[in-house]
C-alpha atoms as a PDB file:
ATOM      1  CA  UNK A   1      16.030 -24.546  -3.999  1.00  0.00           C
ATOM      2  CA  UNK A   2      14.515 -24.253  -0.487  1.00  0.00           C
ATOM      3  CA  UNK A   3      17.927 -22.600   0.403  1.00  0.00           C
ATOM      4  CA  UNK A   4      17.805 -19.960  -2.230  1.00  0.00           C
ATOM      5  CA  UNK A   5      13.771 -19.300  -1.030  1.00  0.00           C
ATOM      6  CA  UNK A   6      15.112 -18.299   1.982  1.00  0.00           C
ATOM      7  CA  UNK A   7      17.841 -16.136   1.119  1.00  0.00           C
ATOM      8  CA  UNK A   8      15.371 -14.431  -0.983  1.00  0.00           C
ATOM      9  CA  UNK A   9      13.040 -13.473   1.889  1.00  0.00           C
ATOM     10  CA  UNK A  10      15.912 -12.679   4.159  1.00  0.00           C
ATOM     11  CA  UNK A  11      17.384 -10.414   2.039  1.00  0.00           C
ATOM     12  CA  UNK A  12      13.524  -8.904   1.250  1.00  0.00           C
ATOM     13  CA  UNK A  13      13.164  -8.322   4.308  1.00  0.00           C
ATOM     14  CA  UNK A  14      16.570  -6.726   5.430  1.00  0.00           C
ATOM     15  CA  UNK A  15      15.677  -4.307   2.192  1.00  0.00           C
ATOM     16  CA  UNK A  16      12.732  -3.741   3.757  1.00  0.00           C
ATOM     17  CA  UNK A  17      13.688  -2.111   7.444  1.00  0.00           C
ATOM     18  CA  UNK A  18      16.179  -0.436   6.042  1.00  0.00           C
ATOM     19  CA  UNK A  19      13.412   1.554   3.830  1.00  0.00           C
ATOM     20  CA  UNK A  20      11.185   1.753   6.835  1.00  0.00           C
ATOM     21  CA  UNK A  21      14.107   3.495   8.875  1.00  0.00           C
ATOM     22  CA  UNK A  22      13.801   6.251   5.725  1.00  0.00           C
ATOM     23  CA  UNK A  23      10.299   6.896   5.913  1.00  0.00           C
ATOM     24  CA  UNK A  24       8.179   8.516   8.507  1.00  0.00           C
ATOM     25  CA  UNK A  25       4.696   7.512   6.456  1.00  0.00           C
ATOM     26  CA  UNK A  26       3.822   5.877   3.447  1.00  0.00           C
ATOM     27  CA  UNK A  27       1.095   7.181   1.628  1.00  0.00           C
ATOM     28  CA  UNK A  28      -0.807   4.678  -0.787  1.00  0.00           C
ATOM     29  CA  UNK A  29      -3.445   5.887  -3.124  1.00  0.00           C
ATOM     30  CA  UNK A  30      -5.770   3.976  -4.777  1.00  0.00           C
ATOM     31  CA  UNK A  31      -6.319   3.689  -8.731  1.00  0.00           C
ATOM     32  CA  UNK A  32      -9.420   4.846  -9.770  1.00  0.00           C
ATOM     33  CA  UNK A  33     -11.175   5.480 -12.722  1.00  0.00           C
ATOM     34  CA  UNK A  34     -11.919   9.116 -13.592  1.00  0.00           C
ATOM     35  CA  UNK A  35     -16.024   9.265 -14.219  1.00  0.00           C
ATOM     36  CA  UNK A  36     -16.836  12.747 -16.049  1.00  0.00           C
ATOM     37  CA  UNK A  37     -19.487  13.760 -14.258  1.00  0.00           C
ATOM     38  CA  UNK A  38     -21.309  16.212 -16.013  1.00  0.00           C
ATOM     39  CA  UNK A  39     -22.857  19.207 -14.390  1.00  0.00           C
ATOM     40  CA  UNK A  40     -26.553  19.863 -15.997  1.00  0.00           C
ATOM     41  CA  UNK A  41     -26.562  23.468 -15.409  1.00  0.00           C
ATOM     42  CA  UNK A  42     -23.148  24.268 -17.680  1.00  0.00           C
ATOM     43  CA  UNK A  43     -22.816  21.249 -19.577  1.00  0.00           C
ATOM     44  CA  UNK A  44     -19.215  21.182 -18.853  1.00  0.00           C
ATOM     45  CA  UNK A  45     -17.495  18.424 -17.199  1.00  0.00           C
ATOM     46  CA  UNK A  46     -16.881  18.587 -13.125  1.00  0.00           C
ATOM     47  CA  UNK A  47     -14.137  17.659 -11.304  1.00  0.00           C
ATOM     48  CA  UNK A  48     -13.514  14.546 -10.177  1.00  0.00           C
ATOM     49  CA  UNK A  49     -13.274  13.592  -6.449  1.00  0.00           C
ATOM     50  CA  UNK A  50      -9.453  12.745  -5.442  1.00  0.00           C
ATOM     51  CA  UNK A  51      -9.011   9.300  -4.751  1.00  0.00           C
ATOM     52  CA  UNK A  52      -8.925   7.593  -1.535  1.00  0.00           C
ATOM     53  CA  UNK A  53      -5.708   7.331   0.334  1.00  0.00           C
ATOM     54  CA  UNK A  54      -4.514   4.458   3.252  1.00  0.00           C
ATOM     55  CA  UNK A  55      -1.799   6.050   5.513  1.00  0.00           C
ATOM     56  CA  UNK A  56       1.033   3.548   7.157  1.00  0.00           C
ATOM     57  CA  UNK A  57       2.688   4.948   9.893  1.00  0.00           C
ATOM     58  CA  UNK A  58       5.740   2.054  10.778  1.00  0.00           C
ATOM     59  CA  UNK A  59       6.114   2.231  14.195  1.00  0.00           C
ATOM     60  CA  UNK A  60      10.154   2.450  15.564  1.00  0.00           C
ATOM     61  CA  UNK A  61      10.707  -1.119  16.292  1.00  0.00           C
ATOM     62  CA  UNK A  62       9.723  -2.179  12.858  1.00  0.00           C
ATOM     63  CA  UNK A  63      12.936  -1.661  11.130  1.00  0.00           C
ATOM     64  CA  UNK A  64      14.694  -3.165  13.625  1.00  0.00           C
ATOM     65  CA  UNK A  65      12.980  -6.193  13.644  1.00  0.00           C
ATOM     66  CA  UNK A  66      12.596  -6.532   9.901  1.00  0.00           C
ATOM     67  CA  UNK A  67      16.167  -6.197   9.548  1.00  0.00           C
ATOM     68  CA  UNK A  68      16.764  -8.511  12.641  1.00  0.00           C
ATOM     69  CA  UNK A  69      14.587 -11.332  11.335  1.00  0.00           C
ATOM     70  CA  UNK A  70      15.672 -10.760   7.591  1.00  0.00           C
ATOM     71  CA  UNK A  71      19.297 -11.847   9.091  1.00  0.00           C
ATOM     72  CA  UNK A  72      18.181 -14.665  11.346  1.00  0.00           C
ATOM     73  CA  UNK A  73      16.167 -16.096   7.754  1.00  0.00           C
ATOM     74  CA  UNK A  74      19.515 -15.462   5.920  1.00  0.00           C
ATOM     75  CA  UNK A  75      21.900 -17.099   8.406  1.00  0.00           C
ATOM     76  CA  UNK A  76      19.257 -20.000   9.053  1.00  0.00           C
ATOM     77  CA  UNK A  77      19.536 -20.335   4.805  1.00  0.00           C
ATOM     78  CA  UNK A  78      23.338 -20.457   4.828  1.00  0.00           C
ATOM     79  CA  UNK A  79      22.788 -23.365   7.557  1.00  0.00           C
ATOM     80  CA  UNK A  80      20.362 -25.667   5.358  1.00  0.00           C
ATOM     81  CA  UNK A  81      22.742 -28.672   3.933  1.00  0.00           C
ATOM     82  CA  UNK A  82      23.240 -28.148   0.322  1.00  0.00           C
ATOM     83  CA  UNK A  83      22.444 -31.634  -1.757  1.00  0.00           C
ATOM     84  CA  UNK A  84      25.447 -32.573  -3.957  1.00  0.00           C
ATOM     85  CA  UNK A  85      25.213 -34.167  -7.180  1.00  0.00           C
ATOM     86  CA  UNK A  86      27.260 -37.270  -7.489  1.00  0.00           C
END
């Protein structure tokens, strides 16, 4: 089991510098419900504000690593003695 934990992380985060070698930024926005907000003066509903946004800017060495220690994890997995039933 611990062997196929470890594998799965490894390969996670191989996955995961190879998608930050694609991107320049990642833009997350935020889930929000919509409040009508209505304006007294027309009785019509306003706008609602946008919703709040987190920028990620990966810096360069970040794929690299993430895809160097994603095959470190993976090789160290292959390495862990597998128990045999007998």
């Amino acid at each position: 089991m611990w062997r196929a934990i470890f594998l799965a992380i490894g390969i996670y985060l191989c996955i995961l510098g190879v998608e930050c070698l694609g991107v320049k930024q990642i833009i997350l926005k935020k889930r929000q419900k919509a409040p009508v907000a209505v304006d007294d003066s027309t009785l019509l509903p306003s706008e609602p504000a946008p919703p709040p946004q987190i920028n990620i800017v990966p810096p360069d060495y970040a794929p690299w690593s993430l895809m160097a220690t994603g095959s470190v994890v993976m090789i160290y997995s292959f390495s862990l003695p597998s128990r045999l039933k007998k």
